[in-house]
N, C-alpha and C. Protein backbone atom coordinates (compact mmCIF):
# COMPACT_ATOMS: atom_id res chain seq x y z
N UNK A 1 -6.34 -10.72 13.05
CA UNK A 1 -7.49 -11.22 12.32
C UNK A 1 -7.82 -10.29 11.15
N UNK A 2 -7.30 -8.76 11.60
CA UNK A 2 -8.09 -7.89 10.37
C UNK A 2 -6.79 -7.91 9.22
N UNK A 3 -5.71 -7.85 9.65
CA UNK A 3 -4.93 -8.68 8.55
C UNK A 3 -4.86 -9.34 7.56
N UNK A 4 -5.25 -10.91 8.35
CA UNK A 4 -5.69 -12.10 7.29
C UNK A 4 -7.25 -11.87 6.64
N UNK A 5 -8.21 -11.21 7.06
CA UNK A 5 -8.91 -11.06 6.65
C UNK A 5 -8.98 -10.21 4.77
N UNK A 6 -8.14 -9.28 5.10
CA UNK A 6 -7.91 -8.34 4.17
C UNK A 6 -6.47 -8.87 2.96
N UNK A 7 -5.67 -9.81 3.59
CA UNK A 7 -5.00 -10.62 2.87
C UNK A 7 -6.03 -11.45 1.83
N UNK A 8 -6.52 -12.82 2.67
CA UNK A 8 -7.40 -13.40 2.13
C UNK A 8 -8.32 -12.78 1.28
N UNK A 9 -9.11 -11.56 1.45
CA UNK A 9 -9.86 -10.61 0.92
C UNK A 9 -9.26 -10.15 -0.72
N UNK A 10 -7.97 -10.03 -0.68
CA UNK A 10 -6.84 -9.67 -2.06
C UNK A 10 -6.73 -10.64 -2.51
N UNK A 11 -6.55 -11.74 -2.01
CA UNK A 11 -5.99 -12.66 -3.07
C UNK A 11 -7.43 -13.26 -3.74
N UNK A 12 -8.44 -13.31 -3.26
CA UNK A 12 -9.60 -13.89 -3.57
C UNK A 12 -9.69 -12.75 -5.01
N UNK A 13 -9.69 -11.49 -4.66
CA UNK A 13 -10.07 -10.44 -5.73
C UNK A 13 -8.62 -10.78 -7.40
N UNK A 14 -7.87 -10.98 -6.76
CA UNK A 14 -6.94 -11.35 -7.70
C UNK A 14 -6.86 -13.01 -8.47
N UNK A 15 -7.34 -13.53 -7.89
CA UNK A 15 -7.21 -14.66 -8.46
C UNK A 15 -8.60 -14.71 -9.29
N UNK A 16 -9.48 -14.17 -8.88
CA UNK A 16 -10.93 -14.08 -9.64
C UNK A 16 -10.62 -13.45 -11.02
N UNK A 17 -9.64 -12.89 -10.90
CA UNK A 17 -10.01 -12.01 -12.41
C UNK A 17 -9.39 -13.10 -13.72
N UNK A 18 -9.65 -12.46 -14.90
CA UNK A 18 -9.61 -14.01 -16.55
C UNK A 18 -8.01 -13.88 -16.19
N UNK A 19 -7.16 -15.05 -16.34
CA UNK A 19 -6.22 -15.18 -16.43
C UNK A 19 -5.39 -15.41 -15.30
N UNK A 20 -5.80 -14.96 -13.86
CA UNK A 20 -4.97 -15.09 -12.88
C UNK A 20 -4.46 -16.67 -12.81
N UNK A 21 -4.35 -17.25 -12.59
CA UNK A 21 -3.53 -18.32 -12.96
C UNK A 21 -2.85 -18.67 -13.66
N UNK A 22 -3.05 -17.84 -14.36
CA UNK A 22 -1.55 -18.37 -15.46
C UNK A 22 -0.52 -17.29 -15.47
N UNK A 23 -0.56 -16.61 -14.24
CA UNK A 23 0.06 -15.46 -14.31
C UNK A 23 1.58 -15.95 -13.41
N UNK A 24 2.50 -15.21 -13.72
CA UNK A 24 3.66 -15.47 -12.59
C UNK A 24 3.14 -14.42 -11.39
N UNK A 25 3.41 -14.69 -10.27
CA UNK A 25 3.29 -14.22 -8.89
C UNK A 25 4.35 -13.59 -8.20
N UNK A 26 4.74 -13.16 -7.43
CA UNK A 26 5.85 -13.05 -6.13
C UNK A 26 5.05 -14.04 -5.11
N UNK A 27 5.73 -14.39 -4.32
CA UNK A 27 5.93 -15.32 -2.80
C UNK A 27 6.66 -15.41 -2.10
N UNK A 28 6.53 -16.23 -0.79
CA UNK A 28 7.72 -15.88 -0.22
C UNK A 28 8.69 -16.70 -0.59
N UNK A 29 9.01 -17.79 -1.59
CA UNK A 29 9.93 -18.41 -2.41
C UNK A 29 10.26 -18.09 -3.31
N UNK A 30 9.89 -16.70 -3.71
CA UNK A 30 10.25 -16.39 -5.08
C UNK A 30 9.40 -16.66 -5.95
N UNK A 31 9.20 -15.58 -7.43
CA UNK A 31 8.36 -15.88 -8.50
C UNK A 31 7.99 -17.23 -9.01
N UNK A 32 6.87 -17.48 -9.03
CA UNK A 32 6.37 -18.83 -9.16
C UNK A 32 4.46 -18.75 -10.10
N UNK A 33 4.41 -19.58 -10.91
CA UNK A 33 2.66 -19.18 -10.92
C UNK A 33 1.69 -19.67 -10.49
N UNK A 34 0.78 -18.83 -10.69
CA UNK A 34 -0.45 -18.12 -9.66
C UNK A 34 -0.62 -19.59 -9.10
N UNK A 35 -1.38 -20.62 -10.07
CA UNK A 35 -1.38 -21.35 -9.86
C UNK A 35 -1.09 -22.68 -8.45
N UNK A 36 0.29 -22.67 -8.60
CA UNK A 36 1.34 -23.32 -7.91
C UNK A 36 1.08 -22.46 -6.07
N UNK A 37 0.93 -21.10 -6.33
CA UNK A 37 0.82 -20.63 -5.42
C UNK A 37 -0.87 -20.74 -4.72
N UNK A 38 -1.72 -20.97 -5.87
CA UNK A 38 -3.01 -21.03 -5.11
C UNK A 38 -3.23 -22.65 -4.29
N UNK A 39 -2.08 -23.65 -4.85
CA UNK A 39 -2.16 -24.79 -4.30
C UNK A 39 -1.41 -24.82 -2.48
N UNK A 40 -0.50 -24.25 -2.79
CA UNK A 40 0.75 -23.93 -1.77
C UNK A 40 -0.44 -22.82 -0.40
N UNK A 41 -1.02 -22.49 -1.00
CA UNK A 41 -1.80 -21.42 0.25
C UNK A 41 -3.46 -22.37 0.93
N UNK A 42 -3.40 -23.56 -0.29
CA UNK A 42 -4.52 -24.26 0.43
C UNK A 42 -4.29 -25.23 1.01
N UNK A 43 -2.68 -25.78 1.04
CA UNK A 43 -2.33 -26.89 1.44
C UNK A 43 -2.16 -26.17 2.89
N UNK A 44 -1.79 -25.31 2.84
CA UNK A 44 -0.92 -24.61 3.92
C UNK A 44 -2.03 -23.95 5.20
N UNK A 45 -4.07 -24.05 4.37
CA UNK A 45 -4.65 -23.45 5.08
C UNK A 45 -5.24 -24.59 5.75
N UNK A 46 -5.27 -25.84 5.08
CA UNK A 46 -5.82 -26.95 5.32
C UNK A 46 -4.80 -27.42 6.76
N UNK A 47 -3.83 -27.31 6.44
CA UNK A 47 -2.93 -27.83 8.10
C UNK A 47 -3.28 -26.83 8.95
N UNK A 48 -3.34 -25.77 8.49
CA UNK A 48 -3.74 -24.66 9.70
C UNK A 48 -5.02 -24.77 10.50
N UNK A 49 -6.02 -25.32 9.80
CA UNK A 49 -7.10 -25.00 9.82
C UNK A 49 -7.25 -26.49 11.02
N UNK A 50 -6.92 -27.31 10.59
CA UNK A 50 -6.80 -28.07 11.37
C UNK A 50 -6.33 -28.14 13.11
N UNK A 51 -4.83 -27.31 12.43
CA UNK A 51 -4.30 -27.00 13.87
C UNK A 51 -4.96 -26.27 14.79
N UNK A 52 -6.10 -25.21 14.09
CA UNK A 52 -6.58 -24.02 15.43
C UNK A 52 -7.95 -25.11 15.84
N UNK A 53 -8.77 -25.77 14.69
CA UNK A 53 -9.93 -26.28 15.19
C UNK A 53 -9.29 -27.90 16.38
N UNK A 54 -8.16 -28.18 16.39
CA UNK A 54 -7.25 -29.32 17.38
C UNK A 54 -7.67 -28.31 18.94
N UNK A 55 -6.88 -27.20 18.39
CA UNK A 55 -6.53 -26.28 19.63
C UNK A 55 -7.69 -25.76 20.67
N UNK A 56 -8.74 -25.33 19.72
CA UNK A 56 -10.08 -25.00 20.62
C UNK A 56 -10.87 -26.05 20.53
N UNK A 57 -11.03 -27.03 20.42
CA UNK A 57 -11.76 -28.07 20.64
C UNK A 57 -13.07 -28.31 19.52
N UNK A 58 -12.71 -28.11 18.44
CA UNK A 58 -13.69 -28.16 17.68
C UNK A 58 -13.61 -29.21 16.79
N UNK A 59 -14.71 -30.08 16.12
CA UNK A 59 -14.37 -31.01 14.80
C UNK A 59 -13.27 -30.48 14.44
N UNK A 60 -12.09 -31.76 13.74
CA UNK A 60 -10.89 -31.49 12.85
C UNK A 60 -11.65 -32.63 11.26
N UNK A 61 -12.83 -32.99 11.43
CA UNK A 61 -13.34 -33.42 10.14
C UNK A 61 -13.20 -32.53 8.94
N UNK A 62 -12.31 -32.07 8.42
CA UNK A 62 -12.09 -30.97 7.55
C UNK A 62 -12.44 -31.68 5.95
N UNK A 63 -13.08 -31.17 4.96
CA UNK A 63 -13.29 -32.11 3.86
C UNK A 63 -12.43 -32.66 3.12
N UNK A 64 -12.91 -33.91 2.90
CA UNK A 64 -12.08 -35.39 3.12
C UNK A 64 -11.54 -35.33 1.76
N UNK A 65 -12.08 -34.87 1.04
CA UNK A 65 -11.15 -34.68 -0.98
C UNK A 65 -10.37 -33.46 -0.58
N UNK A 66 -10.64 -32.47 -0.44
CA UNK A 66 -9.13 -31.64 -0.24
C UNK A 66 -8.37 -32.26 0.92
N UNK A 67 -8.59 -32.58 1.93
CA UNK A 67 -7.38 -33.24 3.21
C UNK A 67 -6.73 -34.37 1.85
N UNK A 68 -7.40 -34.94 1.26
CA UNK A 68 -6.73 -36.04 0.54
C UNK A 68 -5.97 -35.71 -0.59
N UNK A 69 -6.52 -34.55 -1.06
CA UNK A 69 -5.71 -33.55 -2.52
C UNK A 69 -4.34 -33.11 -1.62
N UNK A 70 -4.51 -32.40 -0.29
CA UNK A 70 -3.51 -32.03 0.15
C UNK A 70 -2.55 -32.81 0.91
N UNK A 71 -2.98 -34.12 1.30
CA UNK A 71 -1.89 -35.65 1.91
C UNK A 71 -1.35 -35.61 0.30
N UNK A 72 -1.64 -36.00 -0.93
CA UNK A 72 -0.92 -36.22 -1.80
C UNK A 72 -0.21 -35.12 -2.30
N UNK A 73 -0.29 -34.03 -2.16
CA UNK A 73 0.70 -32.98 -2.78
C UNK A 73 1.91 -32.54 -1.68
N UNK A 74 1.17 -32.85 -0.04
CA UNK A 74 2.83 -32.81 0.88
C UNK A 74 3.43 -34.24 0.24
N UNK A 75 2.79 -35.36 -0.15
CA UNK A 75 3.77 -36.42 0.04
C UNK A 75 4.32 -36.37 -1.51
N UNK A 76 3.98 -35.89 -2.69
CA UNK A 76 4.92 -35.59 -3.75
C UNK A 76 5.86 -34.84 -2.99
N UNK A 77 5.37 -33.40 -2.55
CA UNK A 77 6.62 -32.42 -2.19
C UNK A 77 7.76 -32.81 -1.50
N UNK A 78 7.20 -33.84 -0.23
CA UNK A 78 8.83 -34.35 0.48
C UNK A 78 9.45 -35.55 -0.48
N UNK A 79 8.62 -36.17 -1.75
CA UNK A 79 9.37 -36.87 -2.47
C UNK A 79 9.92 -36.12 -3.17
N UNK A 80 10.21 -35.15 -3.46
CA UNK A 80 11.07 -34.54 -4.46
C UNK A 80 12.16 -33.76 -3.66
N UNK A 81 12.00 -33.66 -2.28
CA UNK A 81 13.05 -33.42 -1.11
C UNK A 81 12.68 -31.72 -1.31
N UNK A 82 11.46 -31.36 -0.78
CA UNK A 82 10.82 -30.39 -0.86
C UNK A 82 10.14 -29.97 0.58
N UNK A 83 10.15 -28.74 1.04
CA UNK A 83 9.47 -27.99 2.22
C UNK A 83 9.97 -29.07 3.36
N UNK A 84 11.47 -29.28 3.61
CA UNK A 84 11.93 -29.50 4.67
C UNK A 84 12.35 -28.53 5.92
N UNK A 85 12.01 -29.01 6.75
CA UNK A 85 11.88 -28.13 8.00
C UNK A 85 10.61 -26.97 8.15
N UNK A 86 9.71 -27.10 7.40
CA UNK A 86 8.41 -26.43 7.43
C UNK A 86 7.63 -27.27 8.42
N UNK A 87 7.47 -28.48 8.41
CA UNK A 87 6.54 -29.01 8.63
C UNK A 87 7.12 -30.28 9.79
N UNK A 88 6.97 -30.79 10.94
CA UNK A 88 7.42 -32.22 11.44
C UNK A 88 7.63 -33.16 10.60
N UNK A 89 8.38 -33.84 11.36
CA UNK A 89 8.06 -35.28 10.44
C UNK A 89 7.10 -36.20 10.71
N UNK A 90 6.64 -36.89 9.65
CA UNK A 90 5.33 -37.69 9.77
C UNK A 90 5.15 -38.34 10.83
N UNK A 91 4.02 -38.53 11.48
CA UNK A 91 4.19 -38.68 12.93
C UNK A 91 2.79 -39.84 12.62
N UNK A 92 2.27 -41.20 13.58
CA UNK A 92 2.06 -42.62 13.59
C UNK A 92 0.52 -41.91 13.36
N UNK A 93 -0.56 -43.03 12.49
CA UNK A 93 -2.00 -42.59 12.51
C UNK A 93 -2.47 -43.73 11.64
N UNK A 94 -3.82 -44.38 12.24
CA UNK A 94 -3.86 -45.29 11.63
C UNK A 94 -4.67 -44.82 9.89
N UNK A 95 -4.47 -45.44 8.78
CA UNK A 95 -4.55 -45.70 8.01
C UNK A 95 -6.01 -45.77 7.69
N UNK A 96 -7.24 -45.81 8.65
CA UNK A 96 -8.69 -45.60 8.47
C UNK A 96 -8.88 -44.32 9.34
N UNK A 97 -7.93 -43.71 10.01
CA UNK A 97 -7.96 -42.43 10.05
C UNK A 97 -8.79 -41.14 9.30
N UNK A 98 -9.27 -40.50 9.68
CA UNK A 98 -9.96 -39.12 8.57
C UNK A 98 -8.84 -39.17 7.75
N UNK A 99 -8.94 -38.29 6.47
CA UNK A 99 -8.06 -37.99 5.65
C UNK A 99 -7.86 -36.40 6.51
N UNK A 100 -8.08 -35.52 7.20
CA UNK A 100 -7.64 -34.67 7.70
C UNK A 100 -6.49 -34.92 9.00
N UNK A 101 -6.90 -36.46 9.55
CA UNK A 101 -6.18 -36.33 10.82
C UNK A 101 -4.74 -37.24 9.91
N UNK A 102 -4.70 -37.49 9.12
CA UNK A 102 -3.61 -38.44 8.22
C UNK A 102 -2.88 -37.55 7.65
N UNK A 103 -3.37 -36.45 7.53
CA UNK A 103 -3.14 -35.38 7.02
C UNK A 103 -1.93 -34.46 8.33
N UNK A 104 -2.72 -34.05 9.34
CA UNK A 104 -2.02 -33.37 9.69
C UNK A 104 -1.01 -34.46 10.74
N UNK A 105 -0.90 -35.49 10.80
CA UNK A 105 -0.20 -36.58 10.93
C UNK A 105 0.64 -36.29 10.22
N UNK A 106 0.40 -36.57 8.79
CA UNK A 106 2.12 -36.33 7.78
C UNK A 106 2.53 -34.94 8.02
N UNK A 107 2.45 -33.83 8.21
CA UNK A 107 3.08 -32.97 8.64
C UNK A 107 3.31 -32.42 9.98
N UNK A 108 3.24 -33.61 10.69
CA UNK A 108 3.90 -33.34 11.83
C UNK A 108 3.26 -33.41 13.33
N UNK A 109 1.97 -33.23 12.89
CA UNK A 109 0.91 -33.42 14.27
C UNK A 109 0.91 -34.64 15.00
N UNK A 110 0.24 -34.59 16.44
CA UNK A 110 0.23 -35.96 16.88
C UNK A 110 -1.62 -35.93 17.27
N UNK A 111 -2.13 -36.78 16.60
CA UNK A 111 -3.28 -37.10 16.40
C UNK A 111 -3.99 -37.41 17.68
């Protein structure tokens, strides 16, 4: 926890400052910018976030414009044949579903 805390803690301080976004980065894919990477770490916190509040029993109502910013940027990414084997494959949810549980549906969850 004191880890991610102090991770999260850096990148918040770095991305705050004039220009961080338009900056090139390191990742674990290789140089990429800031940008691209600040999308890639919210898509990535939004499934997570999901998965631990599934796990301890808490609301997975996670807000419904980012779950929906982030259903459309996994489903560009596997259309461009992108972040295979990261994630399950899309797994059944109905369609009036939350946009969080549709969400972690397309990457792999079972609702």
């Amino acid at each position: 926890l004191e880890s991610f805390r102090t991770r999260v803690g850096r990148l918040r301080e770095l991305f705050a400052e004039a220009g961080a976004l338009e900056r090139v980065v390191p990742s674990p894919f290789g140089e990429m910018p800031a940008a691209v990477l600040v999308g890639m770490r919210s898509n990535e916190m939004m499934v997570h976030a999901w998965d631990v509040a599934r796990a301890t029993g808490q609301p997975t109502d996670l807000d419904p414009e980012l779950a929906e910013t982030s259903l459309a940027e996994f489903r560009a990414a596997r259309a461009r044949g992108l972040g295979a084997g990261m994630f399950g494959d899309p797994q059944p949810v109905p369609d009036t579903a939350p946009a969080a549980d549709r969400l972690a549906a397309y990457t792999g969850r079972t609702v």
